[in-house]
Protein backbone atom coordinates (compact mmCIF):
# COMPACT_ATOMS: atom_id res chain seq x y z
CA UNK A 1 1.41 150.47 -58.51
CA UNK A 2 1.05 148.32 -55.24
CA UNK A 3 -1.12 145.80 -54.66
CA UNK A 4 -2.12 147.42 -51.53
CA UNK A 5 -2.68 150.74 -53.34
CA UNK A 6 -4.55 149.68 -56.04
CA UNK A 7 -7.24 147.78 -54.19
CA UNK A 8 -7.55 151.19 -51.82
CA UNK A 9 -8.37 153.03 -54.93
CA UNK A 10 -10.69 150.54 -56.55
CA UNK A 11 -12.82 150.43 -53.10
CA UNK A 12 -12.60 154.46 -53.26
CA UNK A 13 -14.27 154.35 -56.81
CA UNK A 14 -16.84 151.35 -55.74
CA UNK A 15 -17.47 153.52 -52.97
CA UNK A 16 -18.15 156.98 -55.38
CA UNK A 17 -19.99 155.05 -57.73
CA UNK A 18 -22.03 153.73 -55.04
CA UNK A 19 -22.64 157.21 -53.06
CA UNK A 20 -23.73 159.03 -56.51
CA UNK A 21 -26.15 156.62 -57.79
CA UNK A 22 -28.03 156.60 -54.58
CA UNK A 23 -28.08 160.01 -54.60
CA UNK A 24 -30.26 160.17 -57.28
CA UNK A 25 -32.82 159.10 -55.48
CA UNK A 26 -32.18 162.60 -53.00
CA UNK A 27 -32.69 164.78 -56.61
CA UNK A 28 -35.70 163.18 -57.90
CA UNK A 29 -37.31 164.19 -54.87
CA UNK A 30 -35.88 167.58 -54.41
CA UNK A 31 -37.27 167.96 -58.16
CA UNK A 32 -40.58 166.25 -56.95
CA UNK A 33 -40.72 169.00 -53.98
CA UNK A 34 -41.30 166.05 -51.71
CA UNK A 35 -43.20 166.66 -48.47
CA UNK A 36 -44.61 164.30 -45.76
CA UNK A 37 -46.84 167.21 -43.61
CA UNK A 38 -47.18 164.69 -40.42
CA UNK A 39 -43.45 164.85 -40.60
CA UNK A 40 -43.44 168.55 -40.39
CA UNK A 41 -46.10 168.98 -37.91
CA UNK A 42 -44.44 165.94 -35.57
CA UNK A 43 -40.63 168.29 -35.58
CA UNK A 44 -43.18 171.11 -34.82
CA UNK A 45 -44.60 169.52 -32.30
CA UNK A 46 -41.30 168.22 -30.88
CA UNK A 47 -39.37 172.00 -31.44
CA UNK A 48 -42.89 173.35 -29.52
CA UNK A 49 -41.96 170.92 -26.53
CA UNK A 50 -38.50 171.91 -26.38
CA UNK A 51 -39.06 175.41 -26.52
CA UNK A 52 -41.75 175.15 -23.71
CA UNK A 53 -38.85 173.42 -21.35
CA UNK A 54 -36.70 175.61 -22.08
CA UNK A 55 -39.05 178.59 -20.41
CA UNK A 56 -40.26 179.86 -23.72
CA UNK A 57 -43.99 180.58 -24.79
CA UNK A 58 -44.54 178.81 -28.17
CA UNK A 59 -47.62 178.26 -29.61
CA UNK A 60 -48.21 175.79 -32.17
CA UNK A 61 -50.61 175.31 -35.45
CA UNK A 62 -49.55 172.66 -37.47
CA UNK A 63 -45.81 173.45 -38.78
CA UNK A 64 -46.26 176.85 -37.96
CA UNK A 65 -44.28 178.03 -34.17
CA UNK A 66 -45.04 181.22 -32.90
CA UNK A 67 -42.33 181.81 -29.86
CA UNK A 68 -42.40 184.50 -27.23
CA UNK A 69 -39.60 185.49 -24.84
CA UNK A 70 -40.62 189.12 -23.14
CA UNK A 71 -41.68 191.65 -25.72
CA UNK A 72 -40.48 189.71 -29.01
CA UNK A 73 -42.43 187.39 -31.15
CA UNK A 74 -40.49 185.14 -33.70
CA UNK A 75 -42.57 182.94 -36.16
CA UNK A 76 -41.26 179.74 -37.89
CA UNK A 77 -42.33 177.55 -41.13
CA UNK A 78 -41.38 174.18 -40.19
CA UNK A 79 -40.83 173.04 -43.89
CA UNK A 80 -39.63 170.00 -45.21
CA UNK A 81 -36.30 170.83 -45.27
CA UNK A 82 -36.60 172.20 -41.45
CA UNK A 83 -37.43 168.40 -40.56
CA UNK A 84 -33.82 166.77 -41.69
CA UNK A 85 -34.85 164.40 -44.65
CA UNK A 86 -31.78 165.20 -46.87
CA UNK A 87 -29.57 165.21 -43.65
CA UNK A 88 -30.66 161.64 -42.89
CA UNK A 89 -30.54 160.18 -46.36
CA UNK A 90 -27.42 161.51 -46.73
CA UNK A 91 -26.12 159.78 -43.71
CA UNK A 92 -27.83 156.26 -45.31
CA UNK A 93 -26.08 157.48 -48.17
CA UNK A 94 -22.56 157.34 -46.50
CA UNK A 95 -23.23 154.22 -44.80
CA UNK A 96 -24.65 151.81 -47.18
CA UNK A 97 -21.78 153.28 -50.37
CA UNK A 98 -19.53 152.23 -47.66
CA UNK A 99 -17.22 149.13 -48.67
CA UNK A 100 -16.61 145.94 -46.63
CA UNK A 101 -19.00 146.39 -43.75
CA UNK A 102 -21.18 143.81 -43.19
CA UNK A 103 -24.77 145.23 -44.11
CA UNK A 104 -25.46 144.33 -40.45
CA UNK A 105 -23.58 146.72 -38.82
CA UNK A 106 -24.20 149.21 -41.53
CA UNK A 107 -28.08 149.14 -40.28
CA UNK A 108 -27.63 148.70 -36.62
CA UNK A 109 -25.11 151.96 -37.16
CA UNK A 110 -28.21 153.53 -38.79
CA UNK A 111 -30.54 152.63 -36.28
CA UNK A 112 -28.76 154.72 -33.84
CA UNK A 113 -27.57 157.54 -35.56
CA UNK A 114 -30.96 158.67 -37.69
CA UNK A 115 -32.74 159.16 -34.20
CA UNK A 116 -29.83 160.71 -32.60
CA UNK A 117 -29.51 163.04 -35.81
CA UNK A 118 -33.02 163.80 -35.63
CA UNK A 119 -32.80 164.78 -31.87
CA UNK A 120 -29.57 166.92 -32.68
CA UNK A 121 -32.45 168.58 -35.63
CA UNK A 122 -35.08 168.92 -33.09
CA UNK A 123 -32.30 170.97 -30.80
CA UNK A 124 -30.94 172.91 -33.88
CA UNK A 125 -34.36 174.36 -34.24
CA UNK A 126 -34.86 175.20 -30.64
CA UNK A 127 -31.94 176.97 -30.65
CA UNK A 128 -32.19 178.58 -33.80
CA UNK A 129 -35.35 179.89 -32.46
CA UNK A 130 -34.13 181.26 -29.07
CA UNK A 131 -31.28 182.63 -30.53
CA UNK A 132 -33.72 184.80 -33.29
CA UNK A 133 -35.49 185.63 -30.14
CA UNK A 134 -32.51 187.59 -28.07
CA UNK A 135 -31.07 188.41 -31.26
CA UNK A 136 -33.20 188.47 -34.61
CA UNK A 137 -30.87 189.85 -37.18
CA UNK A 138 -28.92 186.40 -36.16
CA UNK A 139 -31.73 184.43 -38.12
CA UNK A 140 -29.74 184.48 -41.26
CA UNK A 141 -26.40 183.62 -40.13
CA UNK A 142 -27.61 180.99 -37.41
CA UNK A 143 -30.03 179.12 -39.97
CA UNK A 144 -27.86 179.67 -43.22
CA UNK A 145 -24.51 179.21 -42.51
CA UNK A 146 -24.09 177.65 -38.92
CA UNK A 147 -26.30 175.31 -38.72
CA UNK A 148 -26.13 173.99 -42.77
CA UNK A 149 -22.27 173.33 -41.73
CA UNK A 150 -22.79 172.77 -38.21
CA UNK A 151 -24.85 169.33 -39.50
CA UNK A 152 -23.08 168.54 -42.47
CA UNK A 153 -19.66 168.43 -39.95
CA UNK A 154 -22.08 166.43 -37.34
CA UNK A 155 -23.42 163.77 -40.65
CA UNK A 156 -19.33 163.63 -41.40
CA UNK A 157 -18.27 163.06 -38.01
CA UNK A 158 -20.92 160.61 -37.21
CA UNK A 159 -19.67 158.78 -39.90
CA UNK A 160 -16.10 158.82 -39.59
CA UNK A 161 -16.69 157.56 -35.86
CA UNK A 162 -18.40 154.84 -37.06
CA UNK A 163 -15.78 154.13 -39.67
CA UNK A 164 -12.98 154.68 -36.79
CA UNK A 165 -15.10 152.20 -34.38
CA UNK A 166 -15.45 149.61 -37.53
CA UNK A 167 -11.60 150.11 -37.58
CA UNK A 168 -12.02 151.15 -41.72
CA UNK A 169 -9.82 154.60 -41.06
C-alpha cells in the first residue's frame, strides 16, 4: 500500500475513533433524558417571535405555542429535542474528530455555525408550524421526515464547506 494511502486511512480511523467516543457523551444524556427548560422556553420564545412577523397569532406559555391563522388552531411542545441540542453537538462532534485542523479554526468554525444552526432551528419550527396550519395532516411528514433529513443534510453540508474552505476535501 502507498504511503499516501495509508496515512489517508489511518487519519480516517483517528478520525472514527475520535467521532464515536465523543459521542458517548450525546447517549449518556439521551439515557439521562437531559433537559435545560430556559432552553426550551428561549426557542419558544424565539419560534413565538417569528411566527408573530410572519402575520401569525401565537400565543405563548412557557414551551407551549398555540398558533392561529383564520379558523385553525395548531398547538406545539417545544421539547428538548425541538430546541437542536443533538443537532449542535453533533456538529462539535464533526468538527473537533476532525484531523489536522488547528483547534483554532475548529472553534472559530463553531462559533459561527452553532448560532447559524440554531437560527436555521428557530426557522424550521416556524415553518413547521405554518405549514401544520394550511395543511395539518402535513405535521407528520414535515416534522418526521423533512426536517430530521433536511438538518442532518444542513449539519453535513455545513461541515463539508468548512472542510472544502480548510482545503481538507
Amino acid at each position: 500500500m502507498k504511503k499516501k494511502t495509508k496515512e489517508k486511512l489511518n487519519q480516517v480511523l483517528i478520525f472514527l475513533v475520535k467521532f464515536n467516543l465523543l459521542a458517548i457523551p450525546l447517549y449518556i444524556l439521551i439515557l439521562l433524558d437531559f433537559s435545560v427548560p430556559p432552553l426550551q422556553n428561549f426557542v419558544a420564545l424565539l419560534s413565538h417571535k417569528l411566527l408573530l412577523a410572519m402575520g401569525i397569532q401565537s400565543n405563548l406559555n412557557q414551551h407551549n405555542l398555540i398558533a392561529i391563522k383564520e379558523f385553525k388552531m395548531f398547538f406545539v411542545e417545544i421539547s428538548m429535542d425541538c430546541t437542536g441540542w443533538k443537532s449542535f453537538y453533533a456538529l462539535f462532534a464533526l468538527t473537533i474528530a476532525t484531523p489536522k485542523i488547528k483547534i483554532r479554526k475548529k472553534i472559530l468554525f463553531l462559533f459561527i455555525s452553532i448560532p447559524l444552526l440554531f437560527f436555521i432551528n428557530i426557522a424550521r419550527i416556524a415553518l413547521t408550524i405554518y405549514l401544520s396550519l394550511i395543511q395539518p395532516e402535513s405535521f407528520g411528514f414535515v416534522h418526521d421526515f423533512l426536517w430530521q433529513w433536511g438538518l442532518t443534510l444542513t449539519i453535513i453540508g455545513t461541515w463539508v464547506v468548512w472542510l472544502k474552505i480548510e482545503k481538507r476535501i
